[in-house]
ModelCIF file with pLDDT and N, C-alpha, C, O atoms, coordinates in Angstrom:
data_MODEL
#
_entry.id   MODEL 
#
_entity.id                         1 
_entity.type                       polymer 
_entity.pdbx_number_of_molecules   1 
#
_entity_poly.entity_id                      1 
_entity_poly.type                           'polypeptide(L)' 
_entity_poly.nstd_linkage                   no 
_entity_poly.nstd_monomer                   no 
_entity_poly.pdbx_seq_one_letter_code       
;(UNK)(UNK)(UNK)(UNK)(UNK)(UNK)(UNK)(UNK)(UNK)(UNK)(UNK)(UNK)(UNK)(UNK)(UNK)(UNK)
(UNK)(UNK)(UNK)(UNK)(UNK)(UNK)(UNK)(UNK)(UNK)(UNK)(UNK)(UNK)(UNK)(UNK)(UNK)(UNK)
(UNK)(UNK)(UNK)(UNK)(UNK)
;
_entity_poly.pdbx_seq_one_letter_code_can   XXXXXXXXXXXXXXXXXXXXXXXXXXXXXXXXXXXXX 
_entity_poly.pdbx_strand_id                 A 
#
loop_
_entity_poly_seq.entity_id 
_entity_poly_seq.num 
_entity_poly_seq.mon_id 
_entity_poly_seq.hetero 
1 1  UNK n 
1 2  UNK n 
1 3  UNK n 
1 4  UNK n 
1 5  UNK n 
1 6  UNK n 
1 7  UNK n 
1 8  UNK n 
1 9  UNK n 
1 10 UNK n 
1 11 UNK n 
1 12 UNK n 
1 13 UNK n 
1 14 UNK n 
1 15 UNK n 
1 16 UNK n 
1 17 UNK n 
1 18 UNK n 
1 19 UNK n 
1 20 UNK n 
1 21 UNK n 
1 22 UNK n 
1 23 UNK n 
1 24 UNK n 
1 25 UNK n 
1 26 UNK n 
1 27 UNK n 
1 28 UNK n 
1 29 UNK n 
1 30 UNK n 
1 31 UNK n 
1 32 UNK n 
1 33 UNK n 
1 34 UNK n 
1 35 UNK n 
1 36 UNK n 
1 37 UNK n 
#
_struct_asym.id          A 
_struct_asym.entity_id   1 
#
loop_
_ma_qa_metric.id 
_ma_qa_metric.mode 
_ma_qa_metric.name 
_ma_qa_metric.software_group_id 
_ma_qa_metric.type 
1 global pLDDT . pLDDT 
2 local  pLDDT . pLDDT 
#
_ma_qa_metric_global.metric_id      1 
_ma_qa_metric_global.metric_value   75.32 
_ma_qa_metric_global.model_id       1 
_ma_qa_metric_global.ordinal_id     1 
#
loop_
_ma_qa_metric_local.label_asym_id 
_ma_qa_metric_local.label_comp_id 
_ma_qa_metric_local.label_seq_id 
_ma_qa_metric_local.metric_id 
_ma_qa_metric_local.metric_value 
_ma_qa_metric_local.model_id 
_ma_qa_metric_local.ordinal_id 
A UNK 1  2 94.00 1 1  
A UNK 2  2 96.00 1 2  
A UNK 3  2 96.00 1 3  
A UNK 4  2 95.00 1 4  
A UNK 5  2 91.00 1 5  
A UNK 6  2 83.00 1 6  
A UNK 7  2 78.00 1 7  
A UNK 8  2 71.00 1 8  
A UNK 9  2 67.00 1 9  
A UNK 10 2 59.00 1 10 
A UNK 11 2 53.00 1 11 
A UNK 12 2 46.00 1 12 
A UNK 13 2 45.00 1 13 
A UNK 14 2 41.00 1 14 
A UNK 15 2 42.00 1 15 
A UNK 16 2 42.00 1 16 
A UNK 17 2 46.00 1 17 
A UNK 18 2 49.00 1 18 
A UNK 19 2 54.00 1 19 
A UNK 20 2 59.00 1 20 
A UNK 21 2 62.00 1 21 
A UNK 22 2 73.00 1 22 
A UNK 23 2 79.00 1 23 
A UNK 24 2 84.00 1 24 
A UNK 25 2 85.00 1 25 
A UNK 26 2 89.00 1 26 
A UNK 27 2 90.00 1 27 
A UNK 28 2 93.00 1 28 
A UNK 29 2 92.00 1 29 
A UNK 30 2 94.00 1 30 
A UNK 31 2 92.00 1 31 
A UNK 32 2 88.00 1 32 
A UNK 33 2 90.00 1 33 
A UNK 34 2 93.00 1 34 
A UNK 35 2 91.00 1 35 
A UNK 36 2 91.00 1 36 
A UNK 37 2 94.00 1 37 
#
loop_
_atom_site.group_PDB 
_atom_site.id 
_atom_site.type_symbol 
_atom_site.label_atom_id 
_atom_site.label_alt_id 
_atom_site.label_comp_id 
_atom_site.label_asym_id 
_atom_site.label_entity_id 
_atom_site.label_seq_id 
_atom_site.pdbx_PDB_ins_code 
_atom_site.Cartn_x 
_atom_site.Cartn_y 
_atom_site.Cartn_z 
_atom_site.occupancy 
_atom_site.B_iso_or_equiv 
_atom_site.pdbx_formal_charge 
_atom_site.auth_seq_id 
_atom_site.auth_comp_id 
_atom_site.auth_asym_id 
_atom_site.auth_atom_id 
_atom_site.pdbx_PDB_model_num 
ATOM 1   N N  . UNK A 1 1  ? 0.837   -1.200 0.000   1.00 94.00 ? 1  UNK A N  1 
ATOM 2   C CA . UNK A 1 1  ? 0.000   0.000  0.000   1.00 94.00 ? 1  UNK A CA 1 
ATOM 3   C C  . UNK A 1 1  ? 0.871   1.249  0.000   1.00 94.00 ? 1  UNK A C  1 
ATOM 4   O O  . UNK A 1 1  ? 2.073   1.279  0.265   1.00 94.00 ? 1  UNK A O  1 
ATOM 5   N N  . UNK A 1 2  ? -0.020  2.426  -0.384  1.00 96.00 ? 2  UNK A N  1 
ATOM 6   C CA . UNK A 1 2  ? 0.742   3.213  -0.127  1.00 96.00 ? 2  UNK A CA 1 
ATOM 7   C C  . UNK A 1 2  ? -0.208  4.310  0.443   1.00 96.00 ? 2  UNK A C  1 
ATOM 8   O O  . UNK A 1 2  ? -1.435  4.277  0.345   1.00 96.00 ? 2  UNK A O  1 
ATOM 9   N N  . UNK A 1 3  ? 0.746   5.582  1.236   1.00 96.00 ? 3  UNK A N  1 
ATOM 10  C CA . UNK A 1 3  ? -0.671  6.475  1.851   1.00 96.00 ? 3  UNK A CA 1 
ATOM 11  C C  . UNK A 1 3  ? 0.417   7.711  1.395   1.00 96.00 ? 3  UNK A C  1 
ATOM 12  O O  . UNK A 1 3  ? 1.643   7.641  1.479   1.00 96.00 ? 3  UNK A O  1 
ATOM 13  N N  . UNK A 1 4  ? -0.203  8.602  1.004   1.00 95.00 ? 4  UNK A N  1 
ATOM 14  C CA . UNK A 1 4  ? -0.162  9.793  0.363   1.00 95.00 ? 4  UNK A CA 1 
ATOM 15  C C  . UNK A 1 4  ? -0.291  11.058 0.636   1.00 95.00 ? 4  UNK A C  1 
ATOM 16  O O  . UNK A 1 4  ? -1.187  11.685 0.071   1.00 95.00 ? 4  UNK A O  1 
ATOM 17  N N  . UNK A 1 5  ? 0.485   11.635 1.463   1.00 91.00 ? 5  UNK A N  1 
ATOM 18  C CA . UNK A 1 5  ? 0.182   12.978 2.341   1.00 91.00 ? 5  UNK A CA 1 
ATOM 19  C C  . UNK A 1 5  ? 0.109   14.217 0.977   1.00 91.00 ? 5  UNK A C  1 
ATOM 20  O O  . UNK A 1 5  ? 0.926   14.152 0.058   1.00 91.00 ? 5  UNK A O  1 
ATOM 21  N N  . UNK A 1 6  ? -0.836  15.165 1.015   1.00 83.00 ? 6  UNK A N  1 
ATOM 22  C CA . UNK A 1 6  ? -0.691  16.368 0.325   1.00 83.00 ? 6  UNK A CA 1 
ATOM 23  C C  . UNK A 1 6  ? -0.494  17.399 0.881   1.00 83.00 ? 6  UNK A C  1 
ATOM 24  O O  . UNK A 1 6  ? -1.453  17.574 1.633   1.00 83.00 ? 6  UNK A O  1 
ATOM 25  N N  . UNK A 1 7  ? 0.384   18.424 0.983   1.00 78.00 ? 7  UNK A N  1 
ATOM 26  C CA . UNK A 1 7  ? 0.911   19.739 1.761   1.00 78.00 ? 7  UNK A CA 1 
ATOM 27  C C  . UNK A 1 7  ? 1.404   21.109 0.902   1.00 78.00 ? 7  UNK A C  1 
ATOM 28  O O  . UNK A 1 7  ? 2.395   21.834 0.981   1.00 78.00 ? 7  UNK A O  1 
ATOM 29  N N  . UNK A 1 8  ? 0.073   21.088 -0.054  1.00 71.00 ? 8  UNK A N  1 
ATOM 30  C CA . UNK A 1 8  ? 0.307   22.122 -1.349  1.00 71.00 ? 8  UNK A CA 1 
ATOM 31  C C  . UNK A 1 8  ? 1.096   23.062 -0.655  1.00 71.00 ? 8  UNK A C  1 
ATOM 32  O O  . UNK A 1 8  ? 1.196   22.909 0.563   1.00 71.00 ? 8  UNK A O  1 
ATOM 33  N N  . UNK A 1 9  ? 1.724   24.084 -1.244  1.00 67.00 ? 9  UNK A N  1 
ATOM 34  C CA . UNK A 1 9  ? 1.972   25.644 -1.115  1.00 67.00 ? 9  UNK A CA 1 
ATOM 35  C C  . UNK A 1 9  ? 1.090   26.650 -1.685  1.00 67.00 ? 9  UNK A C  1 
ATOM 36  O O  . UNK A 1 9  ? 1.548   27.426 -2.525  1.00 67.00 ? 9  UNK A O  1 
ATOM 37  N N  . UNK A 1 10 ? -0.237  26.728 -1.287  1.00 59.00 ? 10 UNK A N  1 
ATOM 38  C CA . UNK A 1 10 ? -0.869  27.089 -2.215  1.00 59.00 ? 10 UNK A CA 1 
ATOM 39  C C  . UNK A 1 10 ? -0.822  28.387 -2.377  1.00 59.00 ? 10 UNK A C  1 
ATOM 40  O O  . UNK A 1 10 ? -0.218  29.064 -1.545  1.00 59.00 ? 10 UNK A O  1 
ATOM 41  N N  . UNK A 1 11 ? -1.568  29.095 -3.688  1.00 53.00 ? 11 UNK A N  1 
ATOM 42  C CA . UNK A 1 11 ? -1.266  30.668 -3.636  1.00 53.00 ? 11 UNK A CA 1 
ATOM 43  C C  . UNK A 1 11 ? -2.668  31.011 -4.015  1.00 53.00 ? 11 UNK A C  1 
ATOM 44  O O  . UNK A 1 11 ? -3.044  30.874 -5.179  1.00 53.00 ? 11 UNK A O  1 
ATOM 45  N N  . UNK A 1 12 ? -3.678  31.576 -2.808  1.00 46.00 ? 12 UNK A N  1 
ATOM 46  C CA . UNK A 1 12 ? -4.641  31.732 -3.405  1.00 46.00 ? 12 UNK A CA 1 
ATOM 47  C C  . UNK A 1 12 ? -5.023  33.608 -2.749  1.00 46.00 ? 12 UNK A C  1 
ATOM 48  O O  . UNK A 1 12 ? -4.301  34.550 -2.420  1.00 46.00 ? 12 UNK A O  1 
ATOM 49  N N  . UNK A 1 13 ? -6.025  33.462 -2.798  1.00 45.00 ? 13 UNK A N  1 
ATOM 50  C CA . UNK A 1 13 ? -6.135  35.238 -2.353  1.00 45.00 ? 13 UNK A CA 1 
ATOM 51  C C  . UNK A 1 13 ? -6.000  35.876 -0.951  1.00 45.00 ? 13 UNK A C  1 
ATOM 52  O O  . UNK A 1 13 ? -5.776  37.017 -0.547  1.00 45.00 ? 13 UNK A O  1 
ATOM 53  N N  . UNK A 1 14 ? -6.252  34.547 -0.316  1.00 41.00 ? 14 UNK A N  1 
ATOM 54  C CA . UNK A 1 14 ? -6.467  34.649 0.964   1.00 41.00 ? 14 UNK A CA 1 
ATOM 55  C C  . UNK A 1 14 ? -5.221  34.823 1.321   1.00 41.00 ? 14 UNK A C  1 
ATOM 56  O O  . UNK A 1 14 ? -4.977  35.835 1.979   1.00 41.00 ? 14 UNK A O  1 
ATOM 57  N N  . UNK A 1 15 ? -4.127  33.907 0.991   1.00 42.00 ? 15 UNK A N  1 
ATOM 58  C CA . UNK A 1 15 ? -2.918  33.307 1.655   1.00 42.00 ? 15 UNK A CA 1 
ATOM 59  C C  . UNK A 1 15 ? -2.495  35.126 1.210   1.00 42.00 ? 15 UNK A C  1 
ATOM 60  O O  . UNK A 1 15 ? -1.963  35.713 2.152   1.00 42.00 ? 15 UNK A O  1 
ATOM 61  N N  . UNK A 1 16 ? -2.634  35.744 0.282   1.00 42.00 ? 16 UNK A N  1 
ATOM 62  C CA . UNK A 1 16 ? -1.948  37.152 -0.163  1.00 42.00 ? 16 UNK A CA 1 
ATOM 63  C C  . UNK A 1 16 ? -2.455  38.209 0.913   1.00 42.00 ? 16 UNK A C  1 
ATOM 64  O O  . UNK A 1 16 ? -1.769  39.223 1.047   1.00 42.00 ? 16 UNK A O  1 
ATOM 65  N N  . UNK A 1 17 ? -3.640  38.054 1.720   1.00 46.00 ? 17 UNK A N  1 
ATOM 66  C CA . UNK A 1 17 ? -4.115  38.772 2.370   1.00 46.00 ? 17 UNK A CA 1 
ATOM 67  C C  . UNK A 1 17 ? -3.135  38.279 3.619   1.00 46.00 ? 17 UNK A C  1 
ATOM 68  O O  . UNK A 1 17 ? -2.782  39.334 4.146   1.00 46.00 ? 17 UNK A O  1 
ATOM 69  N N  . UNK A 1 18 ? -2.647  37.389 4.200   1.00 49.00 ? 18 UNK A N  1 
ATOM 70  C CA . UNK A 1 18 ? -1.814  36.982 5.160   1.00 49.00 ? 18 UNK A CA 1 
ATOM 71  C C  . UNK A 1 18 ? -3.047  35.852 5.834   1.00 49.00 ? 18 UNK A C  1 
ATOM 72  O O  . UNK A 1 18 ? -3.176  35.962 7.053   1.00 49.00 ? 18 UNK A O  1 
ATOM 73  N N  . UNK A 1 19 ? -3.535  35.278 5.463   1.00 54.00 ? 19 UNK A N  1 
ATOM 74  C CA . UNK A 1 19 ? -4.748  34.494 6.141   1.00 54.00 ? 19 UNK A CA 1 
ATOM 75  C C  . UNK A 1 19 ? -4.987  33.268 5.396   1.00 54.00 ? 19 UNK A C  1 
ATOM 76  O O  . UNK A 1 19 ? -4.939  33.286 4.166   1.00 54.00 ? 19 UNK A O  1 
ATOM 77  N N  . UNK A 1 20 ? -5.253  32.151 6.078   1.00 59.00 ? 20 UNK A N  1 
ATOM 78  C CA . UNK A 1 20 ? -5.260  30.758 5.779   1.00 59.00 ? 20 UNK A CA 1 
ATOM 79  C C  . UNK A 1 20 ? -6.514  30.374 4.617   1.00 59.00 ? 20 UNK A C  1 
ATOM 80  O O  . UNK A 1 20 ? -7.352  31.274 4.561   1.00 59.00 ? 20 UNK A O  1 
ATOM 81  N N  . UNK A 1 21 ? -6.726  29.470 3.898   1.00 62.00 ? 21 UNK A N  1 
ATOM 82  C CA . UNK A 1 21 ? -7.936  29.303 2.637   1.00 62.00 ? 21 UNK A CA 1 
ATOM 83  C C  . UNK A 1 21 ? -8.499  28.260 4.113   1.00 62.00 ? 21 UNK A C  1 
ATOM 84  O O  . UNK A 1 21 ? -8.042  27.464 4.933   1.00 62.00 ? 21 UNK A O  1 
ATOM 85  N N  . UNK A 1 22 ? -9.736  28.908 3.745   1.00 73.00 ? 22 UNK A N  1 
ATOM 86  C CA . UNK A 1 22 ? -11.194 28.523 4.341   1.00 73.00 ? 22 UNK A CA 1 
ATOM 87  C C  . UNK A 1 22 ? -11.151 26.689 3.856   1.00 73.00 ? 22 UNK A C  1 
ATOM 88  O O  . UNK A 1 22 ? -11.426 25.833 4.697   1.00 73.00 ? 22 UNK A O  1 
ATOM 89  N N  . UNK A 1 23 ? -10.904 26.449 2.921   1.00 79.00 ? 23 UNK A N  1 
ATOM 90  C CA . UNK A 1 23 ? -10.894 25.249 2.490   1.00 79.00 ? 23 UNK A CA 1 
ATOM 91  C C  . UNK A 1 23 ? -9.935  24.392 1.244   1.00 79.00 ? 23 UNK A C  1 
ATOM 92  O O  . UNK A 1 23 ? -9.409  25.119 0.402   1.00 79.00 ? 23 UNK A O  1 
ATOM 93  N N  . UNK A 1 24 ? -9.811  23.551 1.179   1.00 84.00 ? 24 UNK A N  1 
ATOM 94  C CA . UNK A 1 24 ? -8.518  23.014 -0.027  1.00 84.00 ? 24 UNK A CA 1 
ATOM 95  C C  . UNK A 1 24 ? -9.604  22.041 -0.495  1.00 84.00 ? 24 UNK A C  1 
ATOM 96  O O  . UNK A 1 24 ? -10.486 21.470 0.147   1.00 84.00 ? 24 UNK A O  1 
ATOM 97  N N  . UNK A 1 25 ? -9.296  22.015 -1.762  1.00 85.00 ? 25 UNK A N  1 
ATOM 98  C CA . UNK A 1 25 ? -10.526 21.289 -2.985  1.00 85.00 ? 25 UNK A CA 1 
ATOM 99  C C  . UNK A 1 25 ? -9.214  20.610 -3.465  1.00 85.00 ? 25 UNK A C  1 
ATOM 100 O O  . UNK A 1 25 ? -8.121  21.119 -3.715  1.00 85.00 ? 25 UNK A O  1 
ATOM 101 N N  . UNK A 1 26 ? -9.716  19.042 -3.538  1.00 89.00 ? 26 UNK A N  1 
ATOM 102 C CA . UNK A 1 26 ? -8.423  18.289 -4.471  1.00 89.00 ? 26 UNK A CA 1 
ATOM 103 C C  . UNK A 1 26 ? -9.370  17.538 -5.213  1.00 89.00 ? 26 UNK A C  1 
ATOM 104 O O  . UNK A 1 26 ? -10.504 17.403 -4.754  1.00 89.00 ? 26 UNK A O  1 
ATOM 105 N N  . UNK A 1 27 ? -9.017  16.971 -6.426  1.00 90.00 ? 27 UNK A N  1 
ATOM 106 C CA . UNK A 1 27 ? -9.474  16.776 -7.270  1.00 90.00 ? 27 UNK A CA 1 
ATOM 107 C C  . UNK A 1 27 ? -8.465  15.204 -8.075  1.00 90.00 ? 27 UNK A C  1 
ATOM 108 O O  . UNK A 1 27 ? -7.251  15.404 -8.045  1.00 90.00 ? 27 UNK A O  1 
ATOM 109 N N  . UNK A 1 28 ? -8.739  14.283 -8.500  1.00 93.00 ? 28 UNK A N  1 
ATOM 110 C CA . UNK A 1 28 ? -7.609  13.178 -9.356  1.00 93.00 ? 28 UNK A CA 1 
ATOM 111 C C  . UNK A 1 28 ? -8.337  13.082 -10.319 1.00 93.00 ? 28 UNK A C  1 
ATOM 112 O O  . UNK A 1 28 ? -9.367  13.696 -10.596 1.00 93.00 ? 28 UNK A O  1 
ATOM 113 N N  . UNK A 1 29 ? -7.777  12.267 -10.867 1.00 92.00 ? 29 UNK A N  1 
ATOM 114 C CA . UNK A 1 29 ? -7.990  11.943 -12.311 1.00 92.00 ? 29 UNK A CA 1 
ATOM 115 C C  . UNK A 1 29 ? -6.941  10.859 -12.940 1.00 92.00 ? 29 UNK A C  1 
ATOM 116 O O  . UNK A 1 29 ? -5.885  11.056 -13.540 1.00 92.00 ? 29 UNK A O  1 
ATOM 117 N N  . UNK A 1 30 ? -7.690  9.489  -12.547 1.00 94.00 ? 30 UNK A N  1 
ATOM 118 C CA . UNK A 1 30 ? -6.959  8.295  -13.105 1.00 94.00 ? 30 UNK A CA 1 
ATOM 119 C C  . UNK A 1 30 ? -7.008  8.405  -14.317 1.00 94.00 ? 30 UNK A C  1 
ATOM 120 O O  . UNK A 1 30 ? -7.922  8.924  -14.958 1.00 94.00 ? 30 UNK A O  1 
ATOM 121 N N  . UNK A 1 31 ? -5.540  7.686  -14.933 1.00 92.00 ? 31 UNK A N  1 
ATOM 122 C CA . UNK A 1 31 ? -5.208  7.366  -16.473 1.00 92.00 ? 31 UNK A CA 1 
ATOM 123 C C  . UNK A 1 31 ? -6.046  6.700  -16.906 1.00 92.00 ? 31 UNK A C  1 
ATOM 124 O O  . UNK A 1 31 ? -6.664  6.214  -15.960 1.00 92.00 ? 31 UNK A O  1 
ATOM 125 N N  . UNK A 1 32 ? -6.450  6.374  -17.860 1.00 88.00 ? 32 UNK A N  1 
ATOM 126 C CA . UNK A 1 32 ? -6.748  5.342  -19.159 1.00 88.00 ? 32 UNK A CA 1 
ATOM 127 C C  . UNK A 1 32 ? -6.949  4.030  -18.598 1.00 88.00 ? 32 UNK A C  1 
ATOM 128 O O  . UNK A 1 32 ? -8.022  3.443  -18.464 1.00 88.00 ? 32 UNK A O  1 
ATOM 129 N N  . UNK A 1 33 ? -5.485  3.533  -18.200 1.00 90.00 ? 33 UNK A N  1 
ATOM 130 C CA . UNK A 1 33 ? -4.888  2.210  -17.986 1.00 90.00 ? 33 UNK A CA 1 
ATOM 131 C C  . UNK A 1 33 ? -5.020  1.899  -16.433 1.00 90.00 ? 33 UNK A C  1 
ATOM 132 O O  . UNK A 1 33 ? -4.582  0.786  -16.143 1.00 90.00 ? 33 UNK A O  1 
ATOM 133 N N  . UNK A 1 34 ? -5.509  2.609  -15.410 1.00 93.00 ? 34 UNK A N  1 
ATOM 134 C CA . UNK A 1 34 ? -5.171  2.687  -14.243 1.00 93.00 ? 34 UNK A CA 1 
ATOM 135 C C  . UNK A 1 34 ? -5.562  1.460  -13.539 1.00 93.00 ? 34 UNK A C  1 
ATOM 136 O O  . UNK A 1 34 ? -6.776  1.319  -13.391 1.00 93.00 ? 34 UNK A O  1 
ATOM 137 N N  . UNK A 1 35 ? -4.699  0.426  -13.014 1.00 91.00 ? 35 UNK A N  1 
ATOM 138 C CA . UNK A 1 35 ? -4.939  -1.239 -12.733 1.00 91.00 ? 35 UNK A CA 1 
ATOM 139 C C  . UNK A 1 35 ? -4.479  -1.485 -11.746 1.00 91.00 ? 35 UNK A C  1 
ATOM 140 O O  . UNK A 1 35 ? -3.438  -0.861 -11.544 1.00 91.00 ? 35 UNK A O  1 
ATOM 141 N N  . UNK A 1 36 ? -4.919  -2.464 -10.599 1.00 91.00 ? 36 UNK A N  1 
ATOM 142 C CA . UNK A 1 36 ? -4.339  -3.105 -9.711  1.00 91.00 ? 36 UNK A CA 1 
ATOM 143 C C  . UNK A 1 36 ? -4.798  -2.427 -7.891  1.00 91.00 ? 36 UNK A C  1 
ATOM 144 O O  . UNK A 1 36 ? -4.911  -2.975 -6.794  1.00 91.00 ? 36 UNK A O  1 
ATOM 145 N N  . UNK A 1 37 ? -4.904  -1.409 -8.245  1.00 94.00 ? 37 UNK A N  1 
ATOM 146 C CA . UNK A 1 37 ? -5.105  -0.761 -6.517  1.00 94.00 ? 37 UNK A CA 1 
ATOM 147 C C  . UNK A 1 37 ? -6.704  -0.158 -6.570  1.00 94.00 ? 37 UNK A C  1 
ATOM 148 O O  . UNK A 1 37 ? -7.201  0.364  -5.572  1.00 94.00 ? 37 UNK A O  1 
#
């Protein structure tokens, strides 16, 4: 198995104002071929 931490840098309007995003939207999108897990 594997486990997968995400820890963007994100740059959104908020983070420019000096203040944290209200929320993080992630999104995938398996290949074609995507097999086995």
């Amino acid at each position: 198995a594997l486990r997968l931490s995400l820890s963007p840098r994100l740059s959104t309007s908020t983070e420019a104002k000096g203040k944290s995003p209200r929320q993080v939207t992630t999104c995938i999108k398996p290949s074609s071929t995507f097999r086995g897990a």
